[in-house]
Protein backbone atom coordinates (compact mmCIF):
# COMPACT_ATOMS: atom_id res chain seq x y z
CA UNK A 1 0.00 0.00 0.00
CA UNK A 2 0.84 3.58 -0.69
CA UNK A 3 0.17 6.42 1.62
CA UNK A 4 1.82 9.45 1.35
CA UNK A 5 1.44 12.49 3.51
CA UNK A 6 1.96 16.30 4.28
CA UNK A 7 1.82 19.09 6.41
CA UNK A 8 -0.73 21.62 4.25
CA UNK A 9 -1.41 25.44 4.83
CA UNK A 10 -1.12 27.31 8.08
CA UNK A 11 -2.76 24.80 10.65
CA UNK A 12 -0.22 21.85 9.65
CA UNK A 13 -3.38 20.44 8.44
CA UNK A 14 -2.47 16.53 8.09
CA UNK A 15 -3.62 15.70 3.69
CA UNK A 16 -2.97 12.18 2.90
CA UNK A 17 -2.81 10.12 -0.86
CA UNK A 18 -3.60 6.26 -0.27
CA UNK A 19 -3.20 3.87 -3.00
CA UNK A 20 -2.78 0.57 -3.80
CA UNK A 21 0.28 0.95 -5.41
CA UNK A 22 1.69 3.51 -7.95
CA UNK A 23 0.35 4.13 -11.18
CA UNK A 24 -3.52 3.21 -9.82
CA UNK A 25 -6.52 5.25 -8.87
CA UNK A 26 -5.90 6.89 -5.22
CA UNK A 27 -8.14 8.43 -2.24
CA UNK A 28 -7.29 11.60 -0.79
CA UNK A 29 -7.85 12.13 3.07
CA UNK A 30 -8.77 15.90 4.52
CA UNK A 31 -7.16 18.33 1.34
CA UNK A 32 -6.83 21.48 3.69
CA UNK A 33 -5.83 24.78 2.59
CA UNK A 34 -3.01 24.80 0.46
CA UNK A 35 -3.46 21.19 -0.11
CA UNK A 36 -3.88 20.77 -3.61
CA UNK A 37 -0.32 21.43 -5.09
CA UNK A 38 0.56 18.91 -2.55
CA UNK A 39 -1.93 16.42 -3.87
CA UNK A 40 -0.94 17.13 -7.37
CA UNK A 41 2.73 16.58 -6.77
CA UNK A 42 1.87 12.88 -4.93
CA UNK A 43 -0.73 12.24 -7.86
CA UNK A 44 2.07 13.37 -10.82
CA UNK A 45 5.05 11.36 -8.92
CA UNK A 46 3.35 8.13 -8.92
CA UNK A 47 1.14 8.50 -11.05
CA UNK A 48 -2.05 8.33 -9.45
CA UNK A 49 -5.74 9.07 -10.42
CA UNK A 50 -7.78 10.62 -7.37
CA UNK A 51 -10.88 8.80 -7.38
CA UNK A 52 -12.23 10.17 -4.22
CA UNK A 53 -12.06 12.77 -1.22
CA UNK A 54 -12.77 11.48 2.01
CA UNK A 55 -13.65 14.23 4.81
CA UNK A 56 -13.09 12.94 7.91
CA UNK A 57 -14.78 16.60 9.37
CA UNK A 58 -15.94 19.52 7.89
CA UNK A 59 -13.68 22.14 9.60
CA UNK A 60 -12.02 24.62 7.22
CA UNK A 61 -8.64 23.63 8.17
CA UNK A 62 -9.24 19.80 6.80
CA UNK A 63 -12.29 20.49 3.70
CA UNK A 64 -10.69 24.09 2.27
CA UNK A 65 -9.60 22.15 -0.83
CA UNK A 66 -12.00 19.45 -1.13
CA UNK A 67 -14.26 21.06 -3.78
CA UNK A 68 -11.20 21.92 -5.57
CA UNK A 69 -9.45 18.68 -5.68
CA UNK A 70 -12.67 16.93 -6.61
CA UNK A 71 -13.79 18.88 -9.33
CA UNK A 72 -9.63 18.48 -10.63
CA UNK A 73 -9.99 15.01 -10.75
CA UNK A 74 -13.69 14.44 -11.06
CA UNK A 75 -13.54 12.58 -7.93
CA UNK A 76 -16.66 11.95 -5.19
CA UNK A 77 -16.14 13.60 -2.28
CA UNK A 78 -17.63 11.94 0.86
CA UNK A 79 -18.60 13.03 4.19
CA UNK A 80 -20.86 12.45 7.39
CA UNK A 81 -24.38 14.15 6.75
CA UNK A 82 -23.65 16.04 10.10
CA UNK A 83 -21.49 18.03 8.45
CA UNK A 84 -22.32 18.17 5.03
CA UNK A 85 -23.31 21.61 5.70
CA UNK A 86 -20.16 22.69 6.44
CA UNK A 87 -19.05 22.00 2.84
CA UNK A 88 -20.68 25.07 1.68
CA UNK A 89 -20.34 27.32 5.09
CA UNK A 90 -17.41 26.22 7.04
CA UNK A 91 -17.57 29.41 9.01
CA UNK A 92 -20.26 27.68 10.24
CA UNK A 93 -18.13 25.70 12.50
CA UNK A 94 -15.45 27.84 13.92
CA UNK A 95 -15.08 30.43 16.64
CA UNK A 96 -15.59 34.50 16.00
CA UNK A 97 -11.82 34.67 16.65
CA UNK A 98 -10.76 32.39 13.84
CA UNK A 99 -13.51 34.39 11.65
CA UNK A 100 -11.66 37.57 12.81
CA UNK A 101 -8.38 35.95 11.64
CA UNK A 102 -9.26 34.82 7.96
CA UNK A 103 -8.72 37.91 6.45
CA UNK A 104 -5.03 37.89 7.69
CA UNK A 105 -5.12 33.94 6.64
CA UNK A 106 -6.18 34.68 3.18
CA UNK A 107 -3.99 37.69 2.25
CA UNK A 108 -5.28 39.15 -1.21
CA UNK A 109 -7.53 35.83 -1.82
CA UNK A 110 -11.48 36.01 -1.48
CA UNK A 111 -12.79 33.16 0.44
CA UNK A 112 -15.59 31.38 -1.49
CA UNK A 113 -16.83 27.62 -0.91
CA UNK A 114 -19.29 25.39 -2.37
CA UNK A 115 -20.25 21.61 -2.62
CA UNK A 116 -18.35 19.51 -4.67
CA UNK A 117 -20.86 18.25 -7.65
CA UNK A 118 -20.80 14.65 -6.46
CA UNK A 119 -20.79 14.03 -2.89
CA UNK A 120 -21.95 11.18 -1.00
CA UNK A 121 -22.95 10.63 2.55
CA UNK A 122 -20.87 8.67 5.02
CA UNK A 123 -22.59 6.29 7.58
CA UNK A 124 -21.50 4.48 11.21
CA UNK A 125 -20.07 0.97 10.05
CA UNK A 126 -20.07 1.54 6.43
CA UNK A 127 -17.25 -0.30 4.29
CA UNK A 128 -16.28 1.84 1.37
CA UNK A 129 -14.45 0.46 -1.30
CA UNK A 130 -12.32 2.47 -3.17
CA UNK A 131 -9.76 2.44 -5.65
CA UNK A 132 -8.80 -0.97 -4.25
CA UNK A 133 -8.69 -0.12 -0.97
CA UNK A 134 -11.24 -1.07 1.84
CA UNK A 135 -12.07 1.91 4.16
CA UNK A 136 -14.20 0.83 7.60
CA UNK A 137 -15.69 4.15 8.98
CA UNK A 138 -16.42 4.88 12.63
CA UNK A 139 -18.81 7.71 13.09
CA UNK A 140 -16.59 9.45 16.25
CA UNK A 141 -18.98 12.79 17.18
CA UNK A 142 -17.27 15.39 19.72
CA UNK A 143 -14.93 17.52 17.66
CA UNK A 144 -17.56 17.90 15.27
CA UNK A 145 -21.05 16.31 15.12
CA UNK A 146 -19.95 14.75 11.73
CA UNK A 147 -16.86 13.64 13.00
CA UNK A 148 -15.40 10.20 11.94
CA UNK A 149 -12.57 7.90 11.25
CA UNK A 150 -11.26 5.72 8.53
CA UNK A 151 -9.68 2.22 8.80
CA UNK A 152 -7.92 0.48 6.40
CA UNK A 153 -6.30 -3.20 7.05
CA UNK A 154 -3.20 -3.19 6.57
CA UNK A 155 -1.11 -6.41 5.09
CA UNK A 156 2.29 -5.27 4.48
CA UNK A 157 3.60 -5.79 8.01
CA UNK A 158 3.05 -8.47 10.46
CA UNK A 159 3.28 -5.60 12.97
CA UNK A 160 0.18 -3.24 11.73
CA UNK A 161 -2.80 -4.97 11.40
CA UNK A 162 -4.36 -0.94 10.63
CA UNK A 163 -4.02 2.20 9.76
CA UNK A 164 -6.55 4.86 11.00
CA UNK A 165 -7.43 8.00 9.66
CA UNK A 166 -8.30 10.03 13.18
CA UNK A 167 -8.95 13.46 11.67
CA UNK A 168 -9.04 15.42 15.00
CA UNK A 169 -10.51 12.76 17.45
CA UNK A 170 -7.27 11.42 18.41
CA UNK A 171 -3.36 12.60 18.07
CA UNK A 172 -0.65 11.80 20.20
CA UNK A 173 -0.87 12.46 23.45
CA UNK A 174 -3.78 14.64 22.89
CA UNK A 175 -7.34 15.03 21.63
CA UNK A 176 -9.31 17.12 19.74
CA UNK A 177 -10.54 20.26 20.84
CA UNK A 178 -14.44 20.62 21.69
CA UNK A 179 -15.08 24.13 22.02
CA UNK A 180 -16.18 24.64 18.47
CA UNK A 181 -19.70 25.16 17.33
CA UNK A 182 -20.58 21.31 17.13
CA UNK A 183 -18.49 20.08 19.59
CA UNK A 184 -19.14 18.36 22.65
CA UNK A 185 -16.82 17.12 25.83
CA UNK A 186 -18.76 14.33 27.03
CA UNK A 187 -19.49 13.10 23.32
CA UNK A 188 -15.78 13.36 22.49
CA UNK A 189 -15.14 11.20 25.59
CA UNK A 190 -17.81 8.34 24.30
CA UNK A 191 -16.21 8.50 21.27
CA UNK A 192 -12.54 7.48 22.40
CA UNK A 193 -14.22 5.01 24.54
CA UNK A 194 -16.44 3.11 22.53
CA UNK A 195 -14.25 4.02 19.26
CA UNK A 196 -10.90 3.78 19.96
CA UNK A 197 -9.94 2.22 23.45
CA UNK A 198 -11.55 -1.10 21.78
CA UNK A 199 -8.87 -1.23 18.89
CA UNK A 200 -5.86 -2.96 19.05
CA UNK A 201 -2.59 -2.43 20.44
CA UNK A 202 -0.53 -2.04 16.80
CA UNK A 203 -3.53 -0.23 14.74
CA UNK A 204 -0.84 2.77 13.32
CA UNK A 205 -3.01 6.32 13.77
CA UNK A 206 -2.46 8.94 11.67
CA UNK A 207 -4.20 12.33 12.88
CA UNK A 208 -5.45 15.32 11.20
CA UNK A 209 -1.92 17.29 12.86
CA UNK A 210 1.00 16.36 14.03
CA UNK A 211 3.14 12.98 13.92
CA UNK A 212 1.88 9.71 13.56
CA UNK A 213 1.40 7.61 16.71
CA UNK A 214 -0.17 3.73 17.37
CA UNK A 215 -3.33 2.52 19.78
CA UNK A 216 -0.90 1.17 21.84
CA UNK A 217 1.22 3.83 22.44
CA UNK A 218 -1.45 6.63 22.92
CA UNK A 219 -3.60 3.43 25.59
CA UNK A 220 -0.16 4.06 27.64
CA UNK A 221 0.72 7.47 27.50
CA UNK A 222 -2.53 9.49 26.10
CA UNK A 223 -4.13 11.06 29.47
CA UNK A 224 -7.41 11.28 27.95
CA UNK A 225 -7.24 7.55 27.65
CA UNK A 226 -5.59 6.57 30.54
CA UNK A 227 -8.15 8.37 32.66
CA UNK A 228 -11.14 6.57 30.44
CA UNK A 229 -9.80 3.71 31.03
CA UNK A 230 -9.48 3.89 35.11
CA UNK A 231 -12.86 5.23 34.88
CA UNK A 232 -14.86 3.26 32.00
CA UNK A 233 -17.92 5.79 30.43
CA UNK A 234 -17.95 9.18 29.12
CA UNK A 235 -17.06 11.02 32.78
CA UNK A 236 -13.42 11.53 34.13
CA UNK A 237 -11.58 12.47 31.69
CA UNK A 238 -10.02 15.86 30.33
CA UNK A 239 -7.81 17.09 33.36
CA UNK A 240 -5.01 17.87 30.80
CA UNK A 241 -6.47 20.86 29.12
CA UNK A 242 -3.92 20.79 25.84
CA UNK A 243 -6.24 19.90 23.21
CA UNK A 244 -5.61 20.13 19.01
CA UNK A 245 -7.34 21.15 16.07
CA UNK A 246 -8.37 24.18 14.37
């Protein structure tokens, strides 16, 4: 399996290219702003057709390029119906402060965004098939309502049996925030607990910022987790108050 990613525009905004292998049709995972000259330099070094954008929520800082990078390609965008709205309003979901700061974000550009002309709806459970690749999503509400995940087996080690796509649920040693419009503490919490403390050990994450981390490491070290899992349900955790995202 391929998976390439990079750092895009001024959140560090995690984009990510997954294909079987090079020279076949590829999915492309949360094209922020600035993303898509990154995405075009994965897709023109090996040779890769985007076939789809997946969303994993529809905060500005992970969808700014979606609409772009699908129409590009002529690729499907998908995302959870919680958030679909967001596609066309992303101020929608962030604070008057960030709003206050997008001028000084954009520079000369004028900030315009609408759907991409073929979307598709993401449910709890679903398997999505694409361009070879089998994508298991986990709808994981708290940083956004929409919020979800994306895993992918993975059979070229004997060490990963996964690779999940946290968006801003889960980074290491951290969480995602849940002060935005459409986030929720307690939700968050439920999330991580029925979503994530349940995975295995060597499940690799990689998260919407920041470096990649595994189940196992974030189970031992993560403080979010460690406290959910002295004290099972969606109450007793969030005494460390650094969280991520936009």
């Amino acid at each position: 399996m391929l998976i390439a990613g990079f750092p895009a525009g001024p959140w560090g905004t995690n984009c990510y290219v997954v294909a079987t292998g090079p020279g076949q049709e590829c999915v492309v995972v949360d094209p922020g702003k600035d993303a898509a000259s990154g995405v075009a330099e994965v897709v023109r070094e090996h040779r890769l057709k985007p076939v789809s954008v997946l969303v994993t929520h529809g905060h500005l800082d992970h969808m700014w390029c979606v609409t772009p990078v699908a129409g590009a390609y002529d690729a499907t965008a998908w995302i959870h119906p919680e958030d679909r709205h967001l596609l066309a309003d992303p101020l929608a979901g962030i604070s008057t402060d960030m709003r206050r700061m997008l001028p000084q974000l954009l520079g000369s550009q004028d900030a315009a965004w609408t759907e991409p002309d073929d979307v598709k709806e993401l449910g709890d459970g679903a398997t999505l098939e694409l361009a070879g690749v089998e994508f298991l999503v986990d709808h994981t509400p708290g940083h956004s309502r929409g919020s979800v995940t994306f895993r992918t087996p993975y059979a070229d080690s004997a060490d990963v049996s996964e690779v999940m796509f946290s968006g801003d649920l889960l980074f290491a040693g951290s969480i995602g925030r849940t002060d935005l419009p459409g986030g929720d503490h307690p939700t968050m919490l439920r999330s991580l607990a029925t979503k994530v403390l349940p995975l295995a050990d060597d499940v690799v994450v990689l998260p919407g910022h920041g470096e990649q981390t595994s189940i196992g490491r974030e189970r031992a070290t993560n403080p979010y987790l460690l406290d959910l899992a002295d004290e099972p349900g969606p109450g007793g955790a969030g005494t460390d108050p650094v969280t991520r995202g936009l």
